[in-house]
C-alpha atoms as a PDB file:
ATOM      1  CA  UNK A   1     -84.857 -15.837  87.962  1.00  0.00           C
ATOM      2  CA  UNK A   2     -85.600 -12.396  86.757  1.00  0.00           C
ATOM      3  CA  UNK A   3     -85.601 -11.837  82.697  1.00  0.00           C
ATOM      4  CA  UNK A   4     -84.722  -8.462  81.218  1.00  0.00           C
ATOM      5  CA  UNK A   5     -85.110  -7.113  77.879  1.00  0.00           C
ATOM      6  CA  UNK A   6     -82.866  -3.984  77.187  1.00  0.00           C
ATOM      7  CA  UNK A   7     -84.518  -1.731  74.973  1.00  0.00           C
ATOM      8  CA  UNK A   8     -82.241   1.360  75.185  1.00  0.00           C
ATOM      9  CA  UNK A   9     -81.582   4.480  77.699  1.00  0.00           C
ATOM     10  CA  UNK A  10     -83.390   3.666  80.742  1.00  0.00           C
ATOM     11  CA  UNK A  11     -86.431   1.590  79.068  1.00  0.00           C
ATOM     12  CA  UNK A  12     -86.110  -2.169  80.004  1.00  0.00           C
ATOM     13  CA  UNK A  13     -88.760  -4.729  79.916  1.00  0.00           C
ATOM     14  CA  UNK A  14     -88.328  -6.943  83.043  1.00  0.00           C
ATOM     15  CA  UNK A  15     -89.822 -10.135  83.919  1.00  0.00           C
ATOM     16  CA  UNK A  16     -90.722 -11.981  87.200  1.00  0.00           C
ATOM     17  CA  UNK A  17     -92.843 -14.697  87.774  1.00  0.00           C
ATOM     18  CA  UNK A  18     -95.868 -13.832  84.640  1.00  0.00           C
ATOM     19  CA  UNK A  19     -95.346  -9.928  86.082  1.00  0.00           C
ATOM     20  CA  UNK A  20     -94.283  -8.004  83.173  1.00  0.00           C
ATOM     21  CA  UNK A  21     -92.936  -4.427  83.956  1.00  0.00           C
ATOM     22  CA  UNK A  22     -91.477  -1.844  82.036  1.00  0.00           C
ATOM     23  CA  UNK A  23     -89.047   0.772  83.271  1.00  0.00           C
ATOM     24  CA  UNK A  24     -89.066   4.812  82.012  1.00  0.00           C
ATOM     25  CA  UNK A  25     -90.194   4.292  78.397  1.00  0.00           C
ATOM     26  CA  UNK A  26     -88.696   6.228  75.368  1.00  0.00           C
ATOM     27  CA  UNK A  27     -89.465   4.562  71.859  1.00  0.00           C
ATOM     28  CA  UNK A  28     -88.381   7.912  69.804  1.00  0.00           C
ATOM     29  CA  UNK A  29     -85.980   7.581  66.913  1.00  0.00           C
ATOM     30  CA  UNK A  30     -82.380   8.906  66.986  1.00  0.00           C
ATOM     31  CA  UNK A  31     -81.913  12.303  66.059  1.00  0.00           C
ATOM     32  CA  UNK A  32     -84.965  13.495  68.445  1.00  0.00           C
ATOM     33  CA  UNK A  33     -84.456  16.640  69.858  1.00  0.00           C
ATOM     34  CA  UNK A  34     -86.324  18.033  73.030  1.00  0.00           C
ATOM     35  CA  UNK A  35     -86.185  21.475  74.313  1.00  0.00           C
ATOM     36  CA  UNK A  36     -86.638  22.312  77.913  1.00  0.00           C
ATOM     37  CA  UNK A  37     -86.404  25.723  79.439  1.00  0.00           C
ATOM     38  CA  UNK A  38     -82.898  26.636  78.516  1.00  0.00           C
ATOM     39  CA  UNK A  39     -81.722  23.700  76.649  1.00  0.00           C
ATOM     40  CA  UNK A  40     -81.894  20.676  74.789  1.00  0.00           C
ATOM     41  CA  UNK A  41     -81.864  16.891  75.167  1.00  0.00           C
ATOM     42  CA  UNK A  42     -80.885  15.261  71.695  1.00  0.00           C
ATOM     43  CA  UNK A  43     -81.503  11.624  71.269  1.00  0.00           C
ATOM     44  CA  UNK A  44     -78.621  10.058  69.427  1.00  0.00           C
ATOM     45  CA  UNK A  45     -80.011   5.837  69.667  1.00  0.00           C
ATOM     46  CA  UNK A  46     -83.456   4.784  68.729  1.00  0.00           C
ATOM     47  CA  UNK A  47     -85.001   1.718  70.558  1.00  0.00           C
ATOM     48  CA  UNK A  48     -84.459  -1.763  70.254  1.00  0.00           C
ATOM     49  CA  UNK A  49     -87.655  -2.857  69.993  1.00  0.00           C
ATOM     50  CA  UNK A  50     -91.119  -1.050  68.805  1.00  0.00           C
ATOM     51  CA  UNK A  51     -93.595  -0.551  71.455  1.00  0.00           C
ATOM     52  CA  UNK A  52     -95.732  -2.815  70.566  1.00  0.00           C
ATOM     53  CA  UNK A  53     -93.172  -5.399  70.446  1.00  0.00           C
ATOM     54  CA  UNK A  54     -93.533  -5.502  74.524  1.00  0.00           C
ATOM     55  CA  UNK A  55     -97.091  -5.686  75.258  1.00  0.00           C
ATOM     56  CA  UNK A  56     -98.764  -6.874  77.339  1.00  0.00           C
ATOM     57  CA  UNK A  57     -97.621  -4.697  80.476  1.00  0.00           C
ATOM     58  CA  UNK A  58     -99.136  -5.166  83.834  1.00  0.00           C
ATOM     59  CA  UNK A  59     -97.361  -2.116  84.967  1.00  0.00           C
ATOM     60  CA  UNK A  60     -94.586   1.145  83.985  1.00  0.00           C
ATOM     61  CA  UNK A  61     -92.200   1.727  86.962  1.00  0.00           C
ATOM     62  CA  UNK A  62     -92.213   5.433  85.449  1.00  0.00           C
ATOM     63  CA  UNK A  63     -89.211   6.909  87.732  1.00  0.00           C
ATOM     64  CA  UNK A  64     -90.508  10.870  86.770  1.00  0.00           C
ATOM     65  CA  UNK A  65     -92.236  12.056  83.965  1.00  0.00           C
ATOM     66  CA  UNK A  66     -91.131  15.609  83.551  1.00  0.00           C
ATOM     67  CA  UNK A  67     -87.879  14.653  81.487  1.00  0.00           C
ATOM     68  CA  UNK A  68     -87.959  14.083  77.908  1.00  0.00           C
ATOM     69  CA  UNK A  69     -84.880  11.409  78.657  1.00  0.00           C
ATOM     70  CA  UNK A  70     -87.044   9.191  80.419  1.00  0.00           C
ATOM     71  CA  UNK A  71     -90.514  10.083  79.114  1.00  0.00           C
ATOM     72  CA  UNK A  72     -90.138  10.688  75.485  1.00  0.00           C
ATOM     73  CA  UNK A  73     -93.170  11.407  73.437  1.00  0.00           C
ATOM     74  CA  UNK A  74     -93.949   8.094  72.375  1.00  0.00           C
ATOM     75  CA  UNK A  75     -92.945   6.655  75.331  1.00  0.00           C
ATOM     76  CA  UNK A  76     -96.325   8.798  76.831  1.00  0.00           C
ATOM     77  CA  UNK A  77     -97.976   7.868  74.311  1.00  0.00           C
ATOM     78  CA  UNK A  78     -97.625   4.029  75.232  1.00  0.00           C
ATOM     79  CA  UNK A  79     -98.658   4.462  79.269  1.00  0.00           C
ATOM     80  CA  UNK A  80    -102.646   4.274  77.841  1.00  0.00           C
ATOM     81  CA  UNK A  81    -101.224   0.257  76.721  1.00  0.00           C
ATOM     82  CA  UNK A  82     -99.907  -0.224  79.917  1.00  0.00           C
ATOM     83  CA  UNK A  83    -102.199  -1.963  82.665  1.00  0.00           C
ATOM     84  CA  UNK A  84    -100.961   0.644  85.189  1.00  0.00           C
ATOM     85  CA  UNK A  85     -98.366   3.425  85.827  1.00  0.00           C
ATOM     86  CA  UNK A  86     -96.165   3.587  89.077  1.00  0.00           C
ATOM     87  CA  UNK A  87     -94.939   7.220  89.277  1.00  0.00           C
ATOM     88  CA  UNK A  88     -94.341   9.780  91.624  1.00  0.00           C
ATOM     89  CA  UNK A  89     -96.940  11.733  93.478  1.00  0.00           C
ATOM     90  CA  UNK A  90     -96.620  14.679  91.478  1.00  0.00           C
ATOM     91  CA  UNK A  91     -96.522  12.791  88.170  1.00  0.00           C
ATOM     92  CA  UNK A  92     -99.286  10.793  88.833  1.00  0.00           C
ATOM     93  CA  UNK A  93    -101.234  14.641  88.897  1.00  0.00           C
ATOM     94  CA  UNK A  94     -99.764  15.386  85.949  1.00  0.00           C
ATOM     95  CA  UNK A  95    -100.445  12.337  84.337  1.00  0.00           C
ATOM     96  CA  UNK A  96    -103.658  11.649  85.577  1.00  0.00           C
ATOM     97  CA  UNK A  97    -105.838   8.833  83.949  1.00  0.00           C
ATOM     98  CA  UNK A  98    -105.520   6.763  87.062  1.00  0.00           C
ATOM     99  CA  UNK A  99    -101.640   6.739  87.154  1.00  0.00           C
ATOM    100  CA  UNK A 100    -100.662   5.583  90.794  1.00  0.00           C
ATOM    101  CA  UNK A 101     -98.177   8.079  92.582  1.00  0.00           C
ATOM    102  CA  UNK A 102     -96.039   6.824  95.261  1.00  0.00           C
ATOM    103  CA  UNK A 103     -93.646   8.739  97.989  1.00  0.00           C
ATOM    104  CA  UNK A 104     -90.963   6.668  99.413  1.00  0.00           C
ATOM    105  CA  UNK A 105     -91.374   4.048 101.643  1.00  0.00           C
ATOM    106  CA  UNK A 106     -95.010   2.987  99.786  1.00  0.00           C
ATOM    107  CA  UNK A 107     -96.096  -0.064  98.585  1.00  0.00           C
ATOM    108  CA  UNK A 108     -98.362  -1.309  96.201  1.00  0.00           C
ATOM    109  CA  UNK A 109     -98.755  -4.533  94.594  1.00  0.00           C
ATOM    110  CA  UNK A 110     -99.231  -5.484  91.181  1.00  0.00           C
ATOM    111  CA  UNK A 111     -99.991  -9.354  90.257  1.00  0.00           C
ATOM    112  CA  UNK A 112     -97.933 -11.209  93.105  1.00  0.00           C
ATOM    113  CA  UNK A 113     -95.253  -8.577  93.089  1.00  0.00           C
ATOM    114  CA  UNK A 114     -94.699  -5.889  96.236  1.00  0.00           C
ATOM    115  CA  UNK A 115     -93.484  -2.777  94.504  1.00  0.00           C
ATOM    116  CA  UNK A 116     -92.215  -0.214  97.184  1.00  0.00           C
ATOM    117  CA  UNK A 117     -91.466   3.375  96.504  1.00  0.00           C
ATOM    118  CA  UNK A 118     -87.544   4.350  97.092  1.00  0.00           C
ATOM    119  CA  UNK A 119     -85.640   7.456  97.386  1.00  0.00           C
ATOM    120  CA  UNK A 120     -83.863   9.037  94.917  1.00  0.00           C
ATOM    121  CA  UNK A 121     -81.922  12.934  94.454  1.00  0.00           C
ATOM    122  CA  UNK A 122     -81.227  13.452  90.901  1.00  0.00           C
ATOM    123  CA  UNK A 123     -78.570  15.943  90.771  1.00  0.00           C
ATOM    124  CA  UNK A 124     -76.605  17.753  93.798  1.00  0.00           C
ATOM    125  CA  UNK A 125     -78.020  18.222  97.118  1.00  0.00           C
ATOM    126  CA  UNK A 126     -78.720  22.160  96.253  1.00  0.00           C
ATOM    127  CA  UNK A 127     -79.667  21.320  92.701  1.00  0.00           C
ATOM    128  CA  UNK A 128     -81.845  18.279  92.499  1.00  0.00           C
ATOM    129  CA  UNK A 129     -83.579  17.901  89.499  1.00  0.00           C
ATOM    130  CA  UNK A 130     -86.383  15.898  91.434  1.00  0.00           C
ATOM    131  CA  UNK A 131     -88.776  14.565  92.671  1.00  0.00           C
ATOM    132  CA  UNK A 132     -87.666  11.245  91.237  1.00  0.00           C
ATOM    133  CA  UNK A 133     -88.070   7.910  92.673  1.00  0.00           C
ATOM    134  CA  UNK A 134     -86.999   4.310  92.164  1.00  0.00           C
ATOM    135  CA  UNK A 135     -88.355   0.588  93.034  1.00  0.00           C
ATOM    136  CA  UNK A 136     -88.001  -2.074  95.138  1.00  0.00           C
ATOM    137  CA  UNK A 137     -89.597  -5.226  93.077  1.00  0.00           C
ATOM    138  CA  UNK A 138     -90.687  -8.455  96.210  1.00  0.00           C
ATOM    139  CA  UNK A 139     -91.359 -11.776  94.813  1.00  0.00           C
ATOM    140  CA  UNK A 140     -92.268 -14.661  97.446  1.00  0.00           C
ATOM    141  CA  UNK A 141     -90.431 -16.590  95.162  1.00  0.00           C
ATOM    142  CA  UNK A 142     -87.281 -14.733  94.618  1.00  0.00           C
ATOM    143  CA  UNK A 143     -84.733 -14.903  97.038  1.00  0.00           C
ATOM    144  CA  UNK A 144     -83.585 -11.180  97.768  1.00  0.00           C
ATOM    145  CA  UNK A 145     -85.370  -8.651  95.584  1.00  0.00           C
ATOM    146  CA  UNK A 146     -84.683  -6.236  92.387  1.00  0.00           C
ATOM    147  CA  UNK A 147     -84.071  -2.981  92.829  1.00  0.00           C
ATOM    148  CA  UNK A 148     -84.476  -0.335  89.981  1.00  0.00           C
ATOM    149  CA  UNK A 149     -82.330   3.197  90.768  1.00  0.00           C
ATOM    150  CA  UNK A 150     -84.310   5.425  88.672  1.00  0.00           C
ATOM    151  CA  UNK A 151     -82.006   8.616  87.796  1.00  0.00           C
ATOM    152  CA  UNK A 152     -80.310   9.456  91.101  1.00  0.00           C
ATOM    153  CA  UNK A 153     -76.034  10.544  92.246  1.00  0.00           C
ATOM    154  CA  UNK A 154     -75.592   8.133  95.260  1.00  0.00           C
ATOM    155  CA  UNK A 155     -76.268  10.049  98.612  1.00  0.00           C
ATOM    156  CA  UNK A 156     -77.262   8.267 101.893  1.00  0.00           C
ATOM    157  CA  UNK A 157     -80.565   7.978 100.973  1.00  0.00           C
ATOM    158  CA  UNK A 158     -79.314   5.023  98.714  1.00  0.00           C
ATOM    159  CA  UNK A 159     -77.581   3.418 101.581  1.00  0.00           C
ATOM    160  CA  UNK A 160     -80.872   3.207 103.644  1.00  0.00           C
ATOM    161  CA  UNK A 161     -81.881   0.977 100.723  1.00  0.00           C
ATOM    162  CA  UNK A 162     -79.005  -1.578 100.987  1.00  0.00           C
ATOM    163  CA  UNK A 163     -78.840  -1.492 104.753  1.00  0.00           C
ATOM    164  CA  UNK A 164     -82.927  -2.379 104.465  1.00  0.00           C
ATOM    165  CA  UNK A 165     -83.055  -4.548 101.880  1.00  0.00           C
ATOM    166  CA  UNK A 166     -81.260  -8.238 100.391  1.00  0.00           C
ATOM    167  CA  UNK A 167     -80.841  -6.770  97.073  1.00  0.00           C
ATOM    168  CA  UNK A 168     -79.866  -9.480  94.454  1.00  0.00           C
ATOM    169  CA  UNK A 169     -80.295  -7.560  91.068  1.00  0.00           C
ATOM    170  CA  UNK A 170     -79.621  -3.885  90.419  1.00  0.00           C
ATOM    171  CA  UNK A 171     -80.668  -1.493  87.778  1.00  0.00           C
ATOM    172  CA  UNK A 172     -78.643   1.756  88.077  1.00  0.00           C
ATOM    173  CA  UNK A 173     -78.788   4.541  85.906  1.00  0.00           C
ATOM    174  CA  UNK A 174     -75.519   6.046  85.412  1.00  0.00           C
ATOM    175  CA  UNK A 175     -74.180   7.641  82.491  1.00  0.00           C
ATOM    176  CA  UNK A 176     -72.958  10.699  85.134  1.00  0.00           C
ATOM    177  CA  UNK A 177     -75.370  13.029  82.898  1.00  0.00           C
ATOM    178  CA  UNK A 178     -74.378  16.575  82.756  1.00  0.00           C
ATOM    179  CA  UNK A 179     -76.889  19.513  81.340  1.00  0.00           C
ATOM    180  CA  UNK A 180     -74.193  22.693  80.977  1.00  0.00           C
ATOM    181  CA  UNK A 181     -77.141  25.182  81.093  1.00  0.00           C
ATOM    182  CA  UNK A 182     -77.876  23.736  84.911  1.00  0.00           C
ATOM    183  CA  UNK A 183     -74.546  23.638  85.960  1.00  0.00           C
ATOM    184  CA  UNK A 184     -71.342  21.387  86.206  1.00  0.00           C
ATOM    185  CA  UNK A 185     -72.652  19.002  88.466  1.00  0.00           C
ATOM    186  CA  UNK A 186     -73.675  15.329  87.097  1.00  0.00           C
ATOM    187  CA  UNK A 187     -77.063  14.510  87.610  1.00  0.00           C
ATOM    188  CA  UNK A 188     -77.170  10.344  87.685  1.00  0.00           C
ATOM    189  CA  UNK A 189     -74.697   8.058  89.045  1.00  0.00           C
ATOM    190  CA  UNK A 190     -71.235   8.227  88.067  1.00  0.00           C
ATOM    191  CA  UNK A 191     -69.109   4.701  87.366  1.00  0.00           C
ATOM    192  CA  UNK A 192     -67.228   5.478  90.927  1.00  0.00           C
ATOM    193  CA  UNK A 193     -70.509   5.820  92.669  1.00  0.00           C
ATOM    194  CA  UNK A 194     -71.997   2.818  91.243  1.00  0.00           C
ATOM    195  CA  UNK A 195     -69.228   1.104  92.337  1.00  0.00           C
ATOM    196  CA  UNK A 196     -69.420   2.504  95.756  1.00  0.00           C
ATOM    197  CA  UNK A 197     -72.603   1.592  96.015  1.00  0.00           C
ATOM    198  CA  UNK A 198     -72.281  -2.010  94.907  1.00  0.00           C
ATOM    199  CA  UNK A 199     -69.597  -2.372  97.854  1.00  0.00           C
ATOM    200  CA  UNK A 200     -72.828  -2.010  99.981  1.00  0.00           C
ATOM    201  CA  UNK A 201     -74.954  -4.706  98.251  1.00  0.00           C
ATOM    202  CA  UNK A 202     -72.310  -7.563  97.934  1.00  0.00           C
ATOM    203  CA  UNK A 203     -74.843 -10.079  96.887  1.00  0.00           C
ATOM    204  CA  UNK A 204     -76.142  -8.406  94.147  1.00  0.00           C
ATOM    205  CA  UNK A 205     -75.773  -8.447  90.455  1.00  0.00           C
ATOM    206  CA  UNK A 206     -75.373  -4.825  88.297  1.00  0.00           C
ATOM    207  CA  UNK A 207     -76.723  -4.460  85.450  1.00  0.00           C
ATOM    208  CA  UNK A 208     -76.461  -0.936  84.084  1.00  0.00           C
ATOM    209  CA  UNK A 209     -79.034   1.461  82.632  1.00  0.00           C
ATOM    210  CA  UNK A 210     -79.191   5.004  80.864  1.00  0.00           C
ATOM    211  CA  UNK A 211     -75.584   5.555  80.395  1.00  0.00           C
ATOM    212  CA  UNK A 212     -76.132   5.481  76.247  1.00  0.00           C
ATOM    213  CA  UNK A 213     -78.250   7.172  73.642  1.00  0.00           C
ATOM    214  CA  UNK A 214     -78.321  10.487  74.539  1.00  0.00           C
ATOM    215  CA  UNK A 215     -75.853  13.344  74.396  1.00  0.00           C
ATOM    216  CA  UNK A 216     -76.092  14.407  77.690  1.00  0.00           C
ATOM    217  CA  UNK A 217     -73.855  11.912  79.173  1.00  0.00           C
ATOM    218  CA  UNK A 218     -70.498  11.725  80.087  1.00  0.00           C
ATOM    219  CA  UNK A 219     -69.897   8.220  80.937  1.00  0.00           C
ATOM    220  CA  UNK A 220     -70.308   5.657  78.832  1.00  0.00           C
ATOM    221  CA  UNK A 221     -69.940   1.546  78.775  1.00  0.00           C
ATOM    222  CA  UNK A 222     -66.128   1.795  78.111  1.00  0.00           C
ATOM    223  CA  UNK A 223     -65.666   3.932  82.047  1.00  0.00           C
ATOM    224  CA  UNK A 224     -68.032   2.157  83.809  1.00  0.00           C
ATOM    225  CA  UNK A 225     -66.343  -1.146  82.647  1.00  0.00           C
ATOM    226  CA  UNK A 226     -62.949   0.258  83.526  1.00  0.00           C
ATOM    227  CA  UNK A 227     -64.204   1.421  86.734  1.00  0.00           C
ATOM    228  CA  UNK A 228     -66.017  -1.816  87.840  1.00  0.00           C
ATOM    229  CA  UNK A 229     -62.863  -3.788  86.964  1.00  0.00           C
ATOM    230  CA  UNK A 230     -60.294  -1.939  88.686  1.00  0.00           C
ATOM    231  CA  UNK A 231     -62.458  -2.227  92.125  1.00  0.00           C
ATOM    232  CA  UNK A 232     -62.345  -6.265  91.214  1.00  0.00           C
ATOM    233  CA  UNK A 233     -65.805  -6.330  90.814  1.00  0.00           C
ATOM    234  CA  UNK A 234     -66.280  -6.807  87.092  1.00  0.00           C
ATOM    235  CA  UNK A 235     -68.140 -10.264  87.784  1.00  0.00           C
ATOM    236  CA  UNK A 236     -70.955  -8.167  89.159  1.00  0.00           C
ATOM    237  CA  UNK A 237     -72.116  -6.225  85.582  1.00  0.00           C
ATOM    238  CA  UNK A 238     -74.752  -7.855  83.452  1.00  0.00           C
ATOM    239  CA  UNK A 239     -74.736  -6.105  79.944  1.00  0.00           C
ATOM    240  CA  UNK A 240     -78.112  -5.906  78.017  1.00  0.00           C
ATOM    241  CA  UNK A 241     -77.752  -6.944  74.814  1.00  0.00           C
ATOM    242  CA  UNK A 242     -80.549  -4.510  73.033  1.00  0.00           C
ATOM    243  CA  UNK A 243     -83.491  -6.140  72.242  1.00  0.00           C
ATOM    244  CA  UNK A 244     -82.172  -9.631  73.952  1.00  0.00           C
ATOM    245  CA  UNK A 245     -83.669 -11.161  77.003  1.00  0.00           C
ATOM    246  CA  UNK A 246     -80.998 -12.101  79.632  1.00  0.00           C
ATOM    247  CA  UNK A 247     -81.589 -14.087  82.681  1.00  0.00           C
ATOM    248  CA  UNK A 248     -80.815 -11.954  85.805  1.00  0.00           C
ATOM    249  CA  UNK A 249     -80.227 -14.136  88.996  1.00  0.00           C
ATOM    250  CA  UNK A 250     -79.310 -12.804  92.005  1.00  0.00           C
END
């Protein structure tokens, strides 16, 4: 049994077996506005919880750190709490103070956990807003494993994952985020890709992430709901309830 704490966007708190792990952490207030390059990201749904509310953490499953939607200010801010930070190679540069970066396919392990690095394209094939990656979470004494999305569209590099792995939990980030000054395209997983992609993990349960609290989005709870149910597979979502823990069995 897996518990998760939703704390809003893509920051969750997730527990397995005394391993406490935090996904892409953002504790700034609603109404935060970030510029980058030619536009801006605008917050519009604090946090559940304060920061401090969720420590100890052995360890941030950081999926990039060079957007403000998943690496707010405060949410850098906290990493120095954290035990360690999972990242990507060239965050863990950026970052530095001994965050650990990881291409995909590596491993590392953090208290009895294996945490393995997977792909992940966020954006079109020409237009990936990258490098991103997500997780693979093995417990010995979990059957099947969790597996965390991190901002990606589906692609075939998603399908590797399900063909590899038993995965019994999901955490996808969808919201289908669109950035006009970058284009048209979405940039995370739309409802109908989710879906698709659930087809090729039938064991697993869904629960989704980073689909609210920010403008960029196009999808919210309402379309991935609809979309989930019309493919028959609405016994599949888990819903966060912010600032709840949930049990999450696979």
């Amino acid at each position: 049994m897996v518990g998760i704490t939703y704390v809003g966007g893509p920051t969750a708190l997730l527990e397995l077996n005394g391993v406490r792990l935090l996904t892409d952490p953002g504790f700034d207030p609603a109404g935060a506005e970030f510029r980058s390059g030619t536009y801006i990201l605008t917050r519009t749904m604090g946090p559940a919880m304060a920061s401090r509310q969720l420590l100890p953490i052995d360890a941030v499953l950081l999926s990039h750190d060079h957007h403000f939607d998943n690496l707010d200010e405060s949410g850098r801010a906290f990493l120095s709490a954290a035990d360690s930070v999972l990242t990507t190679k060239d965050g863990a540069k950026r970052l530095g103070g001994g965050a650990i970066g990881l291409s995909p396919g590596e491993s590392t392990t953090v208290g009895g956990l294996t945490i393995t690095a997977t792909p992940a394209r966020h954006g079109p094939a020409n237009g990936d807003r990258g490098p991103v990656i997500g997780f693979i979470l093995e417990s010995p004494d979990e059957e099947g494993v969790t597996y965390v999305s991190g901002d990606t569209v589906l692609y075939d590099g998603l399908l590797d994952i399900t063909a590899r792995y038993d995965i019994r939990r999901a955490l996808l980030f969808m919201g289908a985020a669109r950035v006009a000054a970058v284009g048209p395209d979405h940039l995370t997983m739309t409802a109908q890709e989710a879906v698709e992609l659930a087809d090729h993990m039938p064991h697993a349960k869904i629960m989704p992430l980073h689909f609210e609290g920010w403008a960029h989005f196009s999808e919210g709870r309402d379309v991935i709901e609809r979309a989930f149910a019309g493919a028959g597979l609405a016994d599949r979502l888990i819903w966060g309830e912010p600032g709840k823990r949930v049990e999450f069995a696979g």
